[in-house]
N, C-alpha and C. Protein backbone atom coordinates (compact mmCIF):
# COMPACT_ATOMS: atom_id res chain seq x y z
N UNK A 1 17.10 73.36 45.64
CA UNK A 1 18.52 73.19 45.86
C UNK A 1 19.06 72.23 44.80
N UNK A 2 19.97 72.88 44.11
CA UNK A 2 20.76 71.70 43.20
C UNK A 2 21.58 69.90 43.83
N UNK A 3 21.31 69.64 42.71
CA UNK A 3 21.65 67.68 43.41
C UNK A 3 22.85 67.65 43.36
N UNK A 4 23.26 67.53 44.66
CA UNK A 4 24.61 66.86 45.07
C UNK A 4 25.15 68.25 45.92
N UNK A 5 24.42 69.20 45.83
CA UNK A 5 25.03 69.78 47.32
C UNK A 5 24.88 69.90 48.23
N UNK A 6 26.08 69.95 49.49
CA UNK A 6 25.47 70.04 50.70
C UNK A 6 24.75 70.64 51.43
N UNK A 7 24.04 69.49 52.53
CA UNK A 7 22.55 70.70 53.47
C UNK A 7 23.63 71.63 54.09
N UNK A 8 24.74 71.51 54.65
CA UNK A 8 25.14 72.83 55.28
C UNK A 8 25.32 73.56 54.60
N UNK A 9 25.29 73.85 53.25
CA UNK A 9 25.46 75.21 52.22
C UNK A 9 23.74 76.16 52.31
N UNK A 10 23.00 75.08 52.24
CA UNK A 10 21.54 75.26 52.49
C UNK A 10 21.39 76.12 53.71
N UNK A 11 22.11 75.70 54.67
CA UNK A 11 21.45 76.56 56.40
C UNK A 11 22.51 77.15 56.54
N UNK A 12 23.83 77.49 55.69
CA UNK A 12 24.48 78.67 55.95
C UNK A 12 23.62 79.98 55.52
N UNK A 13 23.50 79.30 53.90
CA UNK A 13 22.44 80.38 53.20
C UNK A 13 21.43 81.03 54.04
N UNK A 14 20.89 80.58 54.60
CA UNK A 14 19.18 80.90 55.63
C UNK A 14 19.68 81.54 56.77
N UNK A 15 21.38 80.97 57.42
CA UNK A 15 21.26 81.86 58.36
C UNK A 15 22.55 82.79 58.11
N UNK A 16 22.68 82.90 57.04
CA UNK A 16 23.53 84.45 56.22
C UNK A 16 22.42 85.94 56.18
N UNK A 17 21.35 85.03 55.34
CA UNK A 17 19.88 85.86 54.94
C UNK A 17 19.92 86.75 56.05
N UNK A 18 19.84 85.75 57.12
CA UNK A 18 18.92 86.19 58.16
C UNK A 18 19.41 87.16 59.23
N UNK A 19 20.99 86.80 58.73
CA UNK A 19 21.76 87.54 59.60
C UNK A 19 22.44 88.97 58.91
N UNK A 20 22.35 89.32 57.56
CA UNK A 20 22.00 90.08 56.75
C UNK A 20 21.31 91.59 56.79
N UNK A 21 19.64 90.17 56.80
CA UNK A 21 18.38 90.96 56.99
C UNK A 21 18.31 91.63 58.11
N UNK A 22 19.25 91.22 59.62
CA UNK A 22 18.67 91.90 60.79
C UNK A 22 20.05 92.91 61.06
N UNK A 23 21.08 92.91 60.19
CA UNK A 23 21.81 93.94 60.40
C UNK A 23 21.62 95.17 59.67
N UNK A 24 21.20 95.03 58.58
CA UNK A 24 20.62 95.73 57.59
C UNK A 24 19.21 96.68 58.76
N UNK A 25 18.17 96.07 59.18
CA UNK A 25 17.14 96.48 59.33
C UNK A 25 17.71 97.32 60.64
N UNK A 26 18.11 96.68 61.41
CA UNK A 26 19.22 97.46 62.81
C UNK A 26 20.09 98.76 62.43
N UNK A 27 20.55 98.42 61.78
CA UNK A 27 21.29 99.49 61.17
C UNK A 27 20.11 100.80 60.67
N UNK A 28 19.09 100.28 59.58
CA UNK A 28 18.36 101.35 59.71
C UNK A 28 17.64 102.64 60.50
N UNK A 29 17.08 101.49 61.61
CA UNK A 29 16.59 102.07 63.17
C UNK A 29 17.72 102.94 63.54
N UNK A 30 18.96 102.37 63.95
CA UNK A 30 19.80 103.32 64.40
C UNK A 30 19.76 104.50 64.09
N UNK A 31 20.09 104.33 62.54
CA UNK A 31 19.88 105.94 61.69
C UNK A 31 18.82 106.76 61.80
N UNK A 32 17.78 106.26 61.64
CA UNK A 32 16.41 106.82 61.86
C UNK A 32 16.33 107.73 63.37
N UNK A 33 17.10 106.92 64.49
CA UNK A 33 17.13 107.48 65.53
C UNK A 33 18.44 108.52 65.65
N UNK A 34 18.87 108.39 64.70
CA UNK A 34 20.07 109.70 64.98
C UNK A 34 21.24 109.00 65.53
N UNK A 35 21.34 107.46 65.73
CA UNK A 35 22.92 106.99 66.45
C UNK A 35 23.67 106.63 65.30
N UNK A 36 24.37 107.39 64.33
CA UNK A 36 25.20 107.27 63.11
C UNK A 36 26.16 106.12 63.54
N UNK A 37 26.94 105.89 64.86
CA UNK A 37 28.23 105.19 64.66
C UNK A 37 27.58 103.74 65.42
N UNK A 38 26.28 103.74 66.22
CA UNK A 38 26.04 102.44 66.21
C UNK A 38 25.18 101.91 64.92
N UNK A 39 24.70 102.75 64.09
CA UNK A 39 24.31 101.97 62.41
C UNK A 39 25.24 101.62 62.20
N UNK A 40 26.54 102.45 61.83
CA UNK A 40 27.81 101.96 61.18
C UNK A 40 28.09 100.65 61.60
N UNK A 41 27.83 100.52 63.40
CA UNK A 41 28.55 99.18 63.52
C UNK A 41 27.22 98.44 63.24
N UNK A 42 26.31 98.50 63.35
CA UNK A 42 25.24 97.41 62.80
C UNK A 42 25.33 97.05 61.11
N UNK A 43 25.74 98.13 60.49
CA UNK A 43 26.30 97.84 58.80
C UNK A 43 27.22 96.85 58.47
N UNK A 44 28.48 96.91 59.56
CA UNK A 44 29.65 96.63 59.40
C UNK A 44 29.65 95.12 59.67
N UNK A 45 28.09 94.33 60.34
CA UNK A 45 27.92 93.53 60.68
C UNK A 45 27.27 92.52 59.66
N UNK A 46 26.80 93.62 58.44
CA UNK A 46 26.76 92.57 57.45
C UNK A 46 28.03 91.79 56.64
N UNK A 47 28.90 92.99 57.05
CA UNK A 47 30.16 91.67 56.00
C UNK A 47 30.45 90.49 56.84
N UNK A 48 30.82 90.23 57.75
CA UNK A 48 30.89 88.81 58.14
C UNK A 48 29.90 87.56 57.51
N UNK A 49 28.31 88.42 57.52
CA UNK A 49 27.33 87.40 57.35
C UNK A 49 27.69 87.12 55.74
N UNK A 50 27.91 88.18 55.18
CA UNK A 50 28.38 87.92 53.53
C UNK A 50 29.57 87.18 53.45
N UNK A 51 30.45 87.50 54.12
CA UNK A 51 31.48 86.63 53.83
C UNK A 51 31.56 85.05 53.81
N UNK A 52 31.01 84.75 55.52
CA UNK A 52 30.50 83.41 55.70
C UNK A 52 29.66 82.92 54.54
N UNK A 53 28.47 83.59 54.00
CA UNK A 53 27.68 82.65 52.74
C UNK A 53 28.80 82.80 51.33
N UNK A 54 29.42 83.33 51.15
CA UNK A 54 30.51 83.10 49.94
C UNK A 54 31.36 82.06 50.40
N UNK A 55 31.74 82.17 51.54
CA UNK A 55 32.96 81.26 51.95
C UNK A 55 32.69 79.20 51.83
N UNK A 56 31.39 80.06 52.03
CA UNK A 56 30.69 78.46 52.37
C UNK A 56 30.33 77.79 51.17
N UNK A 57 29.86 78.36 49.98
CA UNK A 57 29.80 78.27 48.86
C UNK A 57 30.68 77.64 47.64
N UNK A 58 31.54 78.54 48.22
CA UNK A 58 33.03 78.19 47.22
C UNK A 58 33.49 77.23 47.99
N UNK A 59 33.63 77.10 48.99
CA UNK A 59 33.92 75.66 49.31
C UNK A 59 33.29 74.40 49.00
N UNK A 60 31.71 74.60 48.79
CA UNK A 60 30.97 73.42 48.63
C UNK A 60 31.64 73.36 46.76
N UNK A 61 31.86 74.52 46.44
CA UNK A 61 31.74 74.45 44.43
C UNK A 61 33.19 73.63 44.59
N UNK A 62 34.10 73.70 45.57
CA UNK A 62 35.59 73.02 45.41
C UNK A 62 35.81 71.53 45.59
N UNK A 63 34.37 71.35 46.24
CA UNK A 63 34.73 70.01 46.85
C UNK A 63 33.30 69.09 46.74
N UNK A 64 32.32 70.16 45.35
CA UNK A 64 31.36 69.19 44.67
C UNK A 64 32.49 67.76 43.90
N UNK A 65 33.25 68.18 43.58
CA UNK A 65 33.39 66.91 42.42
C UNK A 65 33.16 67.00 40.91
């Protein structure tokens, strides 16, 4: 982790990943099983997690100093 940023940029990151990784993998299963519109909504569940780790980011880059 670079010096001088914050740990909450750190455990947004980890739990963006993570929250990412299990919509992504959910979403797969769905498909695999033939439920097209609950993948979709398990897909649709990664933009929040993306959004939150950008959001969190650019805020820490605004208010590094």
């Amino acid at each position: 982790m670079p010096e001088g940023l914050p740990p909450y940029v750190l455990v947004a990151r980890i739990g963006s990943i993570l929250a990412m990784s299990f919509a992504l993998a959910i979403g797969f299963l769905f498909l695999l099983a033939g439920w097209v519109l609950l993948s979709l909504a398990a897909f649709a569940c990664f933009i929040p997690a993306f959004a939150l780790m950008a959001f969190v980011e650019r805020h820490a880059g605004t208010t590094k100093g």
